[in-house]
Protein backbone atom coordinates (compact mmCIF):
# COMPACT_ATOMS: atom_id res chain seq x y z
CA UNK A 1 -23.40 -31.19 59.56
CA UNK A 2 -23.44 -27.59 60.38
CA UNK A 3 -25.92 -25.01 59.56
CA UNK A 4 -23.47 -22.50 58.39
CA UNK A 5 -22.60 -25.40 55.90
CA UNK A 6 -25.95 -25.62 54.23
CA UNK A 7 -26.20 -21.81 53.02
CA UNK A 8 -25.14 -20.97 49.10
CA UNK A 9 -22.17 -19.50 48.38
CA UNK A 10 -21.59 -16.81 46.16
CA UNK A 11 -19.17 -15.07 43.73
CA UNK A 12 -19.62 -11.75 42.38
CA UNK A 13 -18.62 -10.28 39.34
CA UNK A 14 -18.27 -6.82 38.55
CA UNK A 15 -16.68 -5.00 35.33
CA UNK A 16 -16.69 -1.62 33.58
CA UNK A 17 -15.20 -0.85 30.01
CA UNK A 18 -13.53 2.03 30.80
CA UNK A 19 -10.69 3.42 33.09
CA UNK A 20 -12.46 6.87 33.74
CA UNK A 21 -15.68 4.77 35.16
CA UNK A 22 -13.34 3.60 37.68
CA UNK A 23 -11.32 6.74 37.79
CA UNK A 24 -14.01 9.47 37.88
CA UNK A 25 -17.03 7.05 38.99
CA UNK A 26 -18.23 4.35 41.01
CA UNK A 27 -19.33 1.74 39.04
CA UNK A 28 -17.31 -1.13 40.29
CA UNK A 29 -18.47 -0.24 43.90
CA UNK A 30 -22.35 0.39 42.88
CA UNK A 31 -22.40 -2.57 40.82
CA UNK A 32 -20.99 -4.71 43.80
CA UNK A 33 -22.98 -3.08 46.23
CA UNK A 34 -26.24 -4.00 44.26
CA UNK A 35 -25.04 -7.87 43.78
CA UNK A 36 -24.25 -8.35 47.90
CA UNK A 37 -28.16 -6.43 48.41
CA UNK A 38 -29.52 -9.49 46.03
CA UNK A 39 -27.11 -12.16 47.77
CA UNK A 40 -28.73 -10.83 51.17
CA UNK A 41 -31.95 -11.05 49.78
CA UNK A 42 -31.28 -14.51 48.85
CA UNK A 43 -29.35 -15.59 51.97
CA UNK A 44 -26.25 -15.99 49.96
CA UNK A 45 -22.77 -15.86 51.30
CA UNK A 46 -20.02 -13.91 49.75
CA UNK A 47 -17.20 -16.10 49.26
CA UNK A 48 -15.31 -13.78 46.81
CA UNK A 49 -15.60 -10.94 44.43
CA UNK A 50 -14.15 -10.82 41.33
CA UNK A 51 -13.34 -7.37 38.87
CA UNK A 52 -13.02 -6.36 35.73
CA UNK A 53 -11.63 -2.79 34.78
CA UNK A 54 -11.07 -1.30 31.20
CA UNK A 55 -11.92 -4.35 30.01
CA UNK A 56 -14.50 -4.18 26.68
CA UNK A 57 -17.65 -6.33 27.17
CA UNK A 58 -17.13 -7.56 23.55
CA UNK A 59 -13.69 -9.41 24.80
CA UNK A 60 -14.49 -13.05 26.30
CA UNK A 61 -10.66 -13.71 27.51
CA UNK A 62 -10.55 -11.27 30.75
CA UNK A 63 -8.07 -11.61 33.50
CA UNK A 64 -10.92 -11.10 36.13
CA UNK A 65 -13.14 -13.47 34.62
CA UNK A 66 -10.70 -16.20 33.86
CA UNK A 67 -9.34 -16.20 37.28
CA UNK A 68 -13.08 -15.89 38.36
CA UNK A 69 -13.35 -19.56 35.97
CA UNK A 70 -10.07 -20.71 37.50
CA UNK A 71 -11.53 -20.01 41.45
CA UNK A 72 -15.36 -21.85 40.33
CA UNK A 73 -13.24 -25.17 38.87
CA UNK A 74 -10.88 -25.22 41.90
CA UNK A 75 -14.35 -25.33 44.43
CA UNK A 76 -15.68 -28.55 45.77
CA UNK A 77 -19.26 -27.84 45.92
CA UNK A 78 -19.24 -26.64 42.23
CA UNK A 79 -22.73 -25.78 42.91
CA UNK A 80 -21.19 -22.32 43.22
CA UNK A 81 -24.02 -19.43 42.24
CA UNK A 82 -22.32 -16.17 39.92
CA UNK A 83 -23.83 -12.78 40.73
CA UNK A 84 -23.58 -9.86 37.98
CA UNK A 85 -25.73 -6.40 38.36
CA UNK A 86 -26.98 -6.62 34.30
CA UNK A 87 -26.44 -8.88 31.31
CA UNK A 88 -24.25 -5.94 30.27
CA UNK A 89 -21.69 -6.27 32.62
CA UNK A 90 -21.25 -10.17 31.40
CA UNK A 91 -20.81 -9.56 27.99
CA UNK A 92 -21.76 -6.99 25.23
CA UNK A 93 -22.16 -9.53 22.29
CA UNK A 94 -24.40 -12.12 21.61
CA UNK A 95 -21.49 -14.80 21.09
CA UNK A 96 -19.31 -13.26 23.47
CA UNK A 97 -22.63 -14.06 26.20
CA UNK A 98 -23.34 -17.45 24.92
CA UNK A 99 -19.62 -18.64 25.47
CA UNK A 100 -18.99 -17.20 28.57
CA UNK A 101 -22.29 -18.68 29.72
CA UNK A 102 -21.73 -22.03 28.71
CA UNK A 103 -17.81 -21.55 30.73
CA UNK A 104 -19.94 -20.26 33.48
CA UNK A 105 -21.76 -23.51 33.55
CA UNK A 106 -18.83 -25.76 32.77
CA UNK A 107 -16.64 -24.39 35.87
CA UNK A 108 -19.80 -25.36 38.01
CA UNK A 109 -21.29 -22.11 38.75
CA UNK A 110 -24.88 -20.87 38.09
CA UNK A 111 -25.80 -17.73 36.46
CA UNK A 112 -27.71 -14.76 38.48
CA UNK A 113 -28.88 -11.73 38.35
CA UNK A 114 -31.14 -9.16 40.36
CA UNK A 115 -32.19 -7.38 36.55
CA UNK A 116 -33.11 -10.72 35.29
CA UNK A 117 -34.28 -14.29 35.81
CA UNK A 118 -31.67 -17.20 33.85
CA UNK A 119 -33.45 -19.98 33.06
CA UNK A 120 -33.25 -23.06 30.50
CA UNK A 121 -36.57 -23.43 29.34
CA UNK A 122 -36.97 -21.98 25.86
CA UNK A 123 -38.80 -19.13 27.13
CA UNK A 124 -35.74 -17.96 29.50
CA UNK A 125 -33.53 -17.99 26.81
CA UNK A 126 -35.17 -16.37 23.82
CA UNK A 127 -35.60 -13.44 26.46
CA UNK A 128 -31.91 -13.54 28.03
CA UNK A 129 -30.44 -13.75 23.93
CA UNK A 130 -32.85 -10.77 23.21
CA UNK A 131 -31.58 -8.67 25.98
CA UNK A 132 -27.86 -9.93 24.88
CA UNK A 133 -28.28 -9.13 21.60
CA UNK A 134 -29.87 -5.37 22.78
CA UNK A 135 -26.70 -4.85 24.49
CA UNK A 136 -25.02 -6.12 21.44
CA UNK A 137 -26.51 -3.21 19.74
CA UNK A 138 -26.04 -0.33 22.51
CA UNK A 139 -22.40 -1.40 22.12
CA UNK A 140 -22.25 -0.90 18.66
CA UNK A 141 -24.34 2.18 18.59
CA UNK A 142 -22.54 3.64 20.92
CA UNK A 143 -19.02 3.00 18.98
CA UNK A 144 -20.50 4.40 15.88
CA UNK A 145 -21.78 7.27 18.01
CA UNK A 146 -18.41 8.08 19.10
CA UNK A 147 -16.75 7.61 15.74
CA UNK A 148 -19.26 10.33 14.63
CA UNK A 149 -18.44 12.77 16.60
CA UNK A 150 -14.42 12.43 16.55
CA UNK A 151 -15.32 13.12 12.60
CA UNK A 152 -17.14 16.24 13.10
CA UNK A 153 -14.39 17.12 15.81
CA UNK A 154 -11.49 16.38 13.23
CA UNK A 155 -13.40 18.04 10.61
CA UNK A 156 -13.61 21.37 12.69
CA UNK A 157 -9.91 21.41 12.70
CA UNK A 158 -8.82 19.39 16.25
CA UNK A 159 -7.21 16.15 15.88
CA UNK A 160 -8.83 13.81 18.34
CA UNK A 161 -6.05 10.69 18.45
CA UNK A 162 -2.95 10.37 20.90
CA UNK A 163 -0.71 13.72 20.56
CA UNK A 164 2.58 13.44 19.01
CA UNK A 165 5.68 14.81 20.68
CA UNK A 166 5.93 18.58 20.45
CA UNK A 167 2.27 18.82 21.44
CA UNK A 168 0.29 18.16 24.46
CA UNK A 169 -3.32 18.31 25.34
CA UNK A 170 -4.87 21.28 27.34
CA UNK A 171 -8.55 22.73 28.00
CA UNK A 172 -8.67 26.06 26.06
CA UNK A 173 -11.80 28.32 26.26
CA UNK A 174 -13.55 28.02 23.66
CA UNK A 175 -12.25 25.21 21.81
CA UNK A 176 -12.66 22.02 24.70
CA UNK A 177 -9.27 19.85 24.45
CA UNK A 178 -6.68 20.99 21.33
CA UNK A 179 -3.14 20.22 21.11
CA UNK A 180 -0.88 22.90 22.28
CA UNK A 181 3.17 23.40 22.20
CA UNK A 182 4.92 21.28 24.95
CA UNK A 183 8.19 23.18 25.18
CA UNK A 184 11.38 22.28 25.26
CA UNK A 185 10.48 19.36 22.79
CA UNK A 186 8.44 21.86 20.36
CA UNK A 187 11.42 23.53 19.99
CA UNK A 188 13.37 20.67 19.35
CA UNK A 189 10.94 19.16 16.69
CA UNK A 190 10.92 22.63 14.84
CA UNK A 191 14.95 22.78 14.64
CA UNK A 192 14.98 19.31 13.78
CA UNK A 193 12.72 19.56 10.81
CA UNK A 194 13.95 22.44 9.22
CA UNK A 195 17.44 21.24 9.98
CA UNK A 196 16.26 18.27 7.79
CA UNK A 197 14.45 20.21 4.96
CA UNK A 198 17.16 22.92 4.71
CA UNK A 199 20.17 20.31 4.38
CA UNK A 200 21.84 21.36 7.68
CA UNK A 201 21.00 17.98 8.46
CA UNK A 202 22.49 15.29 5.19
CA UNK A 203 20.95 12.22 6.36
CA UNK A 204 18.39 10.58 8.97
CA UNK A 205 21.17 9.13 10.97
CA UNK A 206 22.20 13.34 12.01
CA UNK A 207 18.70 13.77 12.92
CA UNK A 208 19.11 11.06 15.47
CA UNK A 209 22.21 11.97 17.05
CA UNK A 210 21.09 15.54 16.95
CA UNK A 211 18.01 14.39 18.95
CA UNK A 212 19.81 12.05 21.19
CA UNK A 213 22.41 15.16 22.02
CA UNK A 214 18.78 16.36 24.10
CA UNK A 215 18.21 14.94 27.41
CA UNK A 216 14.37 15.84 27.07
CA UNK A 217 13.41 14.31 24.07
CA UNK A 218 12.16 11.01 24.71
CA UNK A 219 14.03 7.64 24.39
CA UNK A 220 13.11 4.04 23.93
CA UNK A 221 13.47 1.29 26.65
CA UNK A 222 17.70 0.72 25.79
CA UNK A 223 18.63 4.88 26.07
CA UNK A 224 18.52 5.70 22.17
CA UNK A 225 16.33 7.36 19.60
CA UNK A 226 15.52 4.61 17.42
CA UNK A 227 15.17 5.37 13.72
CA UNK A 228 11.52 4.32 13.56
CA UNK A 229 10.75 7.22 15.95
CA UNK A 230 13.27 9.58 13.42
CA UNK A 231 11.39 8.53 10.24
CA UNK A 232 7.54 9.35 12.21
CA UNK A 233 8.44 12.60 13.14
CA UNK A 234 9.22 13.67 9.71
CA UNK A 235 6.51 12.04 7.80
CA UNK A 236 4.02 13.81 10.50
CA UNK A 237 1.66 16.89 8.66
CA UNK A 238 0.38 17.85 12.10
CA UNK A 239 3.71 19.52 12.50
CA UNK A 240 2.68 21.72 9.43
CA UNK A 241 -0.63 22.43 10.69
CA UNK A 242 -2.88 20.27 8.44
CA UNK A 243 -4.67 17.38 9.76
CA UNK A 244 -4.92 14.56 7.24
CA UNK A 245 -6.47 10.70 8.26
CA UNK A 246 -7.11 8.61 4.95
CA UNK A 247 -9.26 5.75 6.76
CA UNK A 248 -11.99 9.21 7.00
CA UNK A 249 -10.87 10.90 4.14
CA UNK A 250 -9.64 14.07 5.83
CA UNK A 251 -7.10 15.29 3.77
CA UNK A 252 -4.92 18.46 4.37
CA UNK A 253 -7.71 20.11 6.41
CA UNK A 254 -6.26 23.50 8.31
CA UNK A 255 -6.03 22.07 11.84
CA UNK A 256 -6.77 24.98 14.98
CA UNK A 257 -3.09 23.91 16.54
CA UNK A 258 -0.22 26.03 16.31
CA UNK A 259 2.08 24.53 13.31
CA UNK A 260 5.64 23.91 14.59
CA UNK A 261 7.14 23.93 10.79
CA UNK A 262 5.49 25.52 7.39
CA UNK A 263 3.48 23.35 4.85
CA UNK A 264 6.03 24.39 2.35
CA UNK A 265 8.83 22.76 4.80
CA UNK A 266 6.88 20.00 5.21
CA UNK A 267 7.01 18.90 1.74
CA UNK A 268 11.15 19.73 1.08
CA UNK A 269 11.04 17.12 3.69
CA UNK A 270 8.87 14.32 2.21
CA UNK A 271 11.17 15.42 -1.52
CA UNK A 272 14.30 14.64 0.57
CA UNK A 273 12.53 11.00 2.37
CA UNK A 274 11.63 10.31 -1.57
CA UNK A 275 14.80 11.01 -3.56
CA UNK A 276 17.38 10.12 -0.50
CA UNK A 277 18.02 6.48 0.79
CA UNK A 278 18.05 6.31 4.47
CA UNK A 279 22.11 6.25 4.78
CA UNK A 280 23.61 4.12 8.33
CA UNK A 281 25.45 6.44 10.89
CA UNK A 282 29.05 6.84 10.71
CA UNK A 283 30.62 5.50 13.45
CA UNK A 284 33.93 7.38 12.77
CA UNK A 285 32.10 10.62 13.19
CA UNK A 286 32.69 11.79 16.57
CA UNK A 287 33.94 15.05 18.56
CA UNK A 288 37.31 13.87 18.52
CA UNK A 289 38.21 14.33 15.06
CA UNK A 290 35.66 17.41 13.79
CA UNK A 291 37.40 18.06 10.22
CA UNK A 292 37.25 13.81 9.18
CA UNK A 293 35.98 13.42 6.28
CA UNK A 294 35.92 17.17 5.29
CA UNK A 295 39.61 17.46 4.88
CA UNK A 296 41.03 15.78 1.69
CA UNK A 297 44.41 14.33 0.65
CA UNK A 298 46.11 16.98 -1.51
CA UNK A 299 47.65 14.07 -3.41
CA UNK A 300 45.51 11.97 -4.27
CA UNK A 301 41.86 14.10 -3.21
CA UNK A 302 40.72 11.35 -1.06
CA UNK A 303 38.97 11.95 2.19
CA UNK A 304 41.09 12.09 5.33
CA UNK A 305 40.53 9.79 7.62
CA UNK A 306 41.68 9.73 11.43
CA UNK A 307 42.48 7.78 14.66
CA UNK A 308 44.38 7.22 18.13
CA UNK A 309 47.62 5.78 18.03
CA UNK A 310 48.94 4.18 21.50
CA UNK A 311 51.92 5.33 22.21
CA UNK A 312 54.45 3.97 25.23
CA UNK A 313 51.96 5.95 27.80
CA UNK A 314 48.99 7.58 26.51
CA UNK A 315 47.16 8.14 22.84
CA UNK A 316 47.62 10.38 20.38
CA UNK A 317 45.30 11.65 17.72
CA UNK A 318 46.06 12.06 14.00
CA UNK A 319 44.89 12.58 10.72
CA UNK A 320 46.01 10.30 7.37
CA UNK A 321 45.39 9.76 4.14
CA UNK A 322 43.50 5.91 3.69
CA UNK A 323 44.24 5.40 -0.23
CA UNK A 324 46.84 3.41 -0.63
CA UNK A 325 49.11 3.87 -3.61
CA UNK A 326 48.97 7.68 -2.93
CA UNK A 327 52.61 8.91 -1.96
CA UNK A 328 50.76 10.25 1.20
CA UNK A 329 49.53 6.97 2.68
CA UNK A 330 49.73 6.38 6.03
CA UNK A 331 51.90 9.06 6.90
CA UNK A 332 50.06 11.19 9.44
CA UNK A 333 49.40 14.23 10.66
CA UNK A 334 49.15 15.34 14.35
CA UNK A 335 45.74 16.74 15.36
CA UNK A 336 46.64 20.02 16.94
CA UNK A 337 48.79 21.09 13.79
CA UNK A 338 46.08 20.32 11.08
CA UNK A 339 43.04 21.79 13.15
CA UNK A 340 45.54 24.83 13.95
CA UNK A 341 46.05 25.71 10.72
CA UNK A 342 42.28 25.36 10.25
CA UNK A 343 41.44 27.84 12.71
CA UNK A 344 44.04 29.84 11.22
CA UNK A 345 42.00 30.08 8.22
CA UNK A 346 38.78 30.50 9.61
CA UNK A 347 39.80 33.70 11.49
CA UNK A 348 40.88 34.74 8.09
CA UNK A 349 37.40 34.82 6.80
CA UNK A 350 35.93 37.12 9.56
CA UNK A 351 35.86 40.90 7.67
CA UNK A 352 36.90 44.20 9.14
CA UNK A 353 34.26 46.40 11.04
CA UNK A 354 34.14 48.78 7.84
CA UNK A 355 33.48 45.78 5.19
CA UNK A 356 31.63 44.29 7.82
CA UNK A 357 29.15 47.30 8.27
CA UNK A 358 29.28 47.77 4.57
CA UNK A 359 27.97 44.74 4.37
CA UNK A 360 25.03 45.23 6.76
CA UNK A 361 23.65 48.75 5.22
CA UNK A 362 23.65 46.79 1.73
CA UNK A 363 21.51 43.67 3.51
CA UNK A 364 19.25 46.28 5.21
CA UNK A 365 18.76 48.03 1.45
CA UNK A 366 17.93 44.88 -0.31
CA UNK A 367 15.83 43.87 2.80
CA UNK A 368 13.96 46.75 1.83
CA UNK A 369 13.52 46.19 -1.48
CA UNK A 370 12.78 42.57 -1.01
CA UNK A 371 9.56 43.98 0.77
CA UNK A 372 8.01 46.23 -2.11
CA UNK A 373 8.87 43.06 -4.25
CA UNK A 374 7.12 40.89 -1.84
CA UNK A 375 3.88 43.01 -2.02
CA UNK A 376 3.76 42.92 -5.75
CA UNK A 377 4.09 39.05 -5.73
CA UNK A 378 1.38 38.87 -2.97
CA UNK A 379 -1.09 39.78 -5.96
CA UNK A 380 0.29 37.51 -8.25
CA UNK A 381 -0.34 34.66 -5.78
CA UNK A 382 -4.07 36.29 -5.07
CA UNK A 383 -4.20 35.34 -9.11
CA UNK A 384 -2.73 32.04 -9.31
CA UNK A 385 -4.64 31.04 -6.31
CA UNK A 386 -8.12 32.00 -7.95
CA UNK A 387 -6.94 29.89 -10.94
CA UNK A 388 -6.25 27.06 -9.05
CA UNK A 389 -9.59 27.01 -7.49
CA UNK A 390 -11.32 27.40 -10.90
CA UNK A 391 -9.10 24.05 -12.39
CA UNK A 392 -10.00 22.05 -8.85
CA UNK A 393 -13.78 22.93 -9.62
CA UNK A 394 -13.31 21.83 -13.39
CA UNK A 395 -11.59 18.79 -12.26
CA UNK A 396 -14.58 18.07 -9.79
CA UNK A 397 -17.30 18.31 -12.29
CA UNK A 398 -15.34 15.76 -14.81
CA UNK A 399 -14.90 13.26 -11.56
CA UNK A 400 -18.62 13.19 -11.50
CA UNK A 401 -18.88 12.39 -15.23
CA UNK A 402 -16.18 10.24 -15.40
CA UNK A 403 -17.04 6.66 -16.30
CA UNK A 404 -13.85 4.77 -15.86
CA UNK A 405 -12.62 4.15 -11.95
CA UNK A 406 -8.80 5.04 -13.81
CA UNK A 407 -10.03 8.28 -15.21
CA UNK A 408 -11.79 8.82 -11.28
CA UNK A 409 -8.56 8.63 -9.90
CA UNK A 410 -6.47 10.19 -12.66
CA UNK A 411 -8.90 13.05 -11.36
CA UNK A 412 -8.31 12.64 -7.69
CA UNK A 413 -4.71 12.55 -7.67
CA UNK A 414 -4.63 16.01 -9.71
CA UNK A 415 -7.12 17.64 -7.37
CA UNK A 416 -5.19 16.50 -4.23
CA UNK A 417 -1.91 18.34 -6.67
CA UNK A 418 -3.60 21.23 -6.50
CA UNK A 419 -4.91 21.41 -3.21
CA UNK A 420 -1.14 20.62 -2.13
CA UNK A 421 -0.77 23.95 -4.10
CA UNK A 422 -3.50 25.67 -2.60
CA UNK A 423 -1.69 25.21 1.01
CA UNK A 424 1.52 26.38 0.17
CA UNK A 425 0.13 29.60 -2.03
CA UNK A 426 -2.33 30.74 0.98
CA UNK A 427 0.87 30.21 3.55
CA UNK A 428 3.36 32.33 1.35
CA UNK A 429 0.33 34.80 0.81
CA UNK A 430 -0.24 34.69 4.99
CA UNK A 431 3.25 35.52 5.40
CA UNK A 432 4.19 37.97 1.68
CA UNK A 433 5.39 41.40 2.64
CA UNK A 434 4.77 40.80 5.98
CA UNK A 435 8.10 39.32 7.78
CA UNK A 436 7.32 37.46 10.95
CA UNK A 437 10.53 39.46 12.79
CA UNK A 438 12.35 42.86 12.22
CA UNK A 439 15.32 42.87 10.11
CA UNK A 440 17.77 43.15 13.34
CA UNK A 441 15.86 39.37 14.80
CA UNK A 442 15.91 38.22 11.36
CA UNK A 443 19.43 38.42 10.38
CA UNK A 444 21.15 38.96 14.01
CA UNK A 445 22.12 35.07 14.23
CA UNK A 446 23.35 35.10 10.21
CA UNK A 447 25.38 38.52 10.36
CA UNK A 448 26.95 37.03 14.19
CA UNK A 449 28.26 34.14 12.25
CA UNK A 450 29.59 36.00 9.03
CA UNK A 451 31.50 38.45 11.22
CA UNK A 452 33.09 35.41 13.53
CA UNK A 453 32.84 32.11 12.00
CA UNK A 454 35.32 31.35 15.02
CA UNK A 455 32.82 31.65 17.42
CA UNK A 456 30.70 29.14 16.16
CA UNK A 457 33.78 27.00 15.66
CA UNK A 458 34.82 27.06 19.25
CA UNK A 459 31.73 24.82 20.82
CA UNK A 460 31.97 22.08 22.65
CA UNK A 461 29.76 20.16 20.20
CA UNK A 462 30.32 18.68 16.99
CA UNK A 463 27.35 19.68 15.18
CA UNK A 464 28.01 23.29 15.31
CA UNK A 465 31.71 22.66 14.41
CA UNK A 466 29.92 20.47 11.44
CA UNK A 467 27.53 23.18 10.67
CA UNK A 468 30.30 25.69 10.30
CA UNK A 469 31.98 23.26 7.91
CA UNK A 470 29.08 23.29 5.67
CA UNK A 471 27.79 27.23 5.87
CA UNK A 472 31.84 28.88 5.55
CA UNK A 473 32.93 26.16 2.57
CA UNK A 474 31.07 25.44 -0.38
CA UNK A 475 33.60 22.46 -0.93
CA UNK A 476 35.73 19.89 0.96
CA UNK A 477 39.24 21.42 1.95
CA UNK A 478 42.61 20.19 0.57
CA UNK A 479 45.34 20.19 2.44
CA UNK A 480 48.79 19.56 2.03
CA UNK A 481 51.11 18.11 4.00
CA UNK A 482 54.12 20.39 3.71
CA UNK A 483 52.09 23.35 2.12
CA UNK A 484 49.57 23.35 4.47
CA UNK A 485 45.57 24.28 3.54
CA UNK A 486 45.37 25.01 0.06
CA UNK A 487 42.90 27.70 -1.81
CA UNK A 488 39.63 27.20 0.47
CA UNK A 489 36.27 27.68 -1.52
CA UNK A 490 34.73 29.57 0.50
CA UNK A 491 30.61 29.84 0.75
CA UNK A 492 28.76 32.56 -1.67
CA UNK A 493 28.23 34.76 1.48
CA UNK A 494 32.03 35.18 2.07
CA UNK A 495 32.46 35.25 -1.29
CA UNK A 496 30.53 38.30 -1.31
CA UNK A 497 31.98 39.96 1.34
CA UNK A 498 35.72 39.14 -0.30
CA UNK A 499 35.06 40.41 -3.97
CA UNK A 500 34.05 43.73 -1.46
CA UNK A 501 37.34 44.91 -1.05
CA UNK A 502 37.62 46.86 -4.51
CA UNK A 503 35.35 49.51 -2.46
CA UNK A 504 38.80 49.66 -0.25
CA UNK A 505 38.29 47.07 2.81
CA UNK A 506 40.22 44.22 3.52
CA UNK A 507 39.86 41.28 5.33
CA UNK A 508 42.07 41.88 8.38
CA UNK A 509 44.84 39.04 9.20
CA UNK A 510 44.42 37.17 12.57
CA UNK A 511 42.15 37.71 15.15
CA UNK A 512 40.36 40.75 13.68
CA UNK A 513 38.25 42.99 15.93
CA UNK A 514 35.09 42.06 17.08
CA UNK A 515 32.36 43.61 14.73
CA UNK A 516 30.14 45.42 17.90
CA UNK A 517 27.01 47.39 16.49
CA UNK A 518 23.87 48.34 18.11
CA UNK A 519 21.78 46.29 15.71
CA UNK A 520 23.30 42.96 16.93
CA UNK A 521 23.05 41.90 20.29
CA UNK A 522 24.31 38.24 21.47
């Protein structure tokens, strides 16, 4: 028998609980470095090394240590000795150390360490448990630790959990790590949310095709926005600039991060998620057919519906009237003459320069009073908002009198009412008499559409055809089939502009002339 034959062999194992030890540090490599400077010492050979990384020292089912187990079972000599730096890097639990030394054992290896001698008298033991049960402790100290200061962090105003989309992570001076706007998608979330809370969007399935119709918001693993990811985003106060985590009881504390949407937004949105069932996508809404549903039967008031029909060589697209027993069923009407006429009547509703710029000096003068208005109800606000905070401090002093857990909570739930309150008075104070753009950035996108609806009409994508729909009709449109559109009600803003004429402007017929003016710039 050989020489070589007769020296131990060896396995080392190494293992770190986080990915920024191995990352930003050497603590695999010192670790091992210190076991094969024992093994040396000991004239052991190295027969293989075994690692752990990210792994928690209070988990027992590792994939280095198991296939560590798996290698120690497999050996014939299973008189195998196991090399760790500390009783740490085993385990970092009392039970978690027992069982993986009793494995340890089982798979034929022997326990070492250059920190500490294993033994099995009773001795040994009571002083390898001891230092177990200390790591046990550092462990949990340090986790408690932690949780302490992401508190205090959260409590100053930084949320300290993974970002949601529309923010990032960056180093700013002065404040250490904070979310910050990760553009295009903050964008995106802010148009989506207001879409929602304003009606532009009716249900959640809109929000997701309006999100899907952007390559760079993000998609799960089959290419779609699922509605899971829909629903998160709007329930999400971070977006509003409040930072709220029940299992700390942090509730509606001002965050530092830039809000993508207003508190007062925020909650249209959770009025709409509570008094609106989530409603399935239509699957007969699609670019094709941009009037569906929108158009009704002037017999019978019913919906129009539309399809293809395959003719001897290609498709053609038509509109039709689905309720049978009207005198109008299933007779149909060809695409281009129904959205003609439609356009037709659009162009109708754009206004002549002179009503047009009529229309603008009277905007600008009630802009203008608007603003003296706005500074008198700023002081109104400063009032109600004292009030408030005398009724929160009333409530306080009965929750600490209270006997009852019900009357406790019946005192809870109206303070958190009246902090809600608090938010949205000290946002519409922030913002009273003092608008965030001039009057020409304000309304420059509004007065565009009013004096070309057309414009809007002509995209290539459905939602702004959709959107027109909705802002230039305050109802669905009958049409007949020999008479063509009937009366369209048309939205209060056109309204407006029409019962203008008396002052000796007309709407013109046609194509109109573009309303140009130095105040709005495309």
């Amino acid at each position: 028998m050989s020489k070589q034959s007769h020296i131990p062999k060896a396995v080392i194992y190494c293992r770190v609980s986080s990915t920024a030890q191995v990352t930003k540090g050497d603590g695999l490599g010192s670790q091992e470095t210190r076991c094969r400077e024992y093994a040396k010492h000991k004239h052991y050979e190295i027969v293989e090394v075994f690692k752990d990384e990210g792994i928690s020292g209070s988990l027992i089912d590792r994939p280095g240590m198991q296939a560590m187990l798996k290698f120690l079972r497999a050996r014939e000599t299973k008189q195998d000795i196991v090399i760790i730096d500390d009783i740490s890097r085993l385990a970092r639990g009392l039970e978690a150390h027992i069982q993986l030394r009793m494995a340890i054992g089982e798979a034929g290896g022997k326990l070492e360490s250059p920190s500490i001698e294993f033994g099995d008298d009773s001795d040994s033991q009571l002083v390898e448990n001891l230092l177990a049960s200390v790591s046990q402790h550092q462990r949990q100290k340090n986790t408690e630790q932690v949780v302490h200061r992401m508190q205090a962090r959260m409590m100053n105003g930084y949320w300290v959990f993974f970002h949601p989309i529309g923010y990032r992570y960056e180093r700013v001076s002065g404040h250490g790590k904070m979310l910050v706007r990760d553009e295009p998608l903050a964008s995106i979330i802010t148009e989506t949310l207001e879409g929602y809370a304003r009606g532009r969007f009716e249900t959640q399935s809109e929000v997701k095709r309006f999100l899907e119709s952007h390559e760079a918001f993000p998609r799960g693993r089959d290419g779609k926005v699922h509605y899971q990811r829909v629903n998160n985003l709007l329930v999400q106060v971070l977006y509003s600039g409040y930072i709220t985590y029940s299992p700390w009881n942090i509730t509606l504390h001002p965050g530092k991060h830039e809000p993508l949407i207003s508190y007062e937004t925020f909650q249209a949105i959770q009025k709409r998620l509570n008094g609106q069932s989530k409603a399935p996508a239509r699957k007969d809404l699609n670019a094709d057919f941009p009037l569906r549903g929108f158009v009704t039967c002037g017999c019978c008031g019913s919906a129009m519906t539309a399809c293809w029909s395959r003719g001897r060589d290609r498709s053609y697209p038509y509109y039709l009237c689905p309720q049978k027993g009207c005198e109008a069923y299933g007779k149909s009407i060809r695409k281009e003459i129904l959205e003609k006429e439609f356009e037709t009547l659009l162009s109708e509703l754009r206004p002549s320069p002179n009503l047009f710029y009529l229309a603008l000096e009277m905007f600008k003068e009630l802009w203008s009073h608007r603003q003296q208005q706005a500074r008198q109800e700023d002081q109104h606000m400063q009032g109600e908002l004292r009030r408030i905070g005398k009724k929160i401090d009333q409530f306080l002093d009965r929750m600490v009198e209270a006997d009852t857990s019900m009357l406790v909570k019946t005192y809870e739930n109206k303070v958190k009412d009246l902090q809600e309150k608090q938010v949205i008075l000290n946002e519409k104070i922030k913002n009273c008499g003092r608008p965030l753009q001039s009057f020409d950035e304000s309304f420059r996108t509004a007065f565009d559409f009013l004096g070309n609806p057309y414009k809007l009409w002509s995209s290539d994508r459905l939602e702004d055809k959709r959107m027109v729909l909705r802002l230039a009709f305050s109802e669905k449109l009958p049409y007949d089939r020999n008479e063509g559109f009937r009366t369209a009600p048309t939205a209060l803003p056109f309204r407006l502009l029409s019962d203008l004429k008396g002052c000796g402007n007309s709407m013109v017929e046609g194509t109109g002339v573009e309303p140009a003016t130095p105040t709005l710039r495309t």
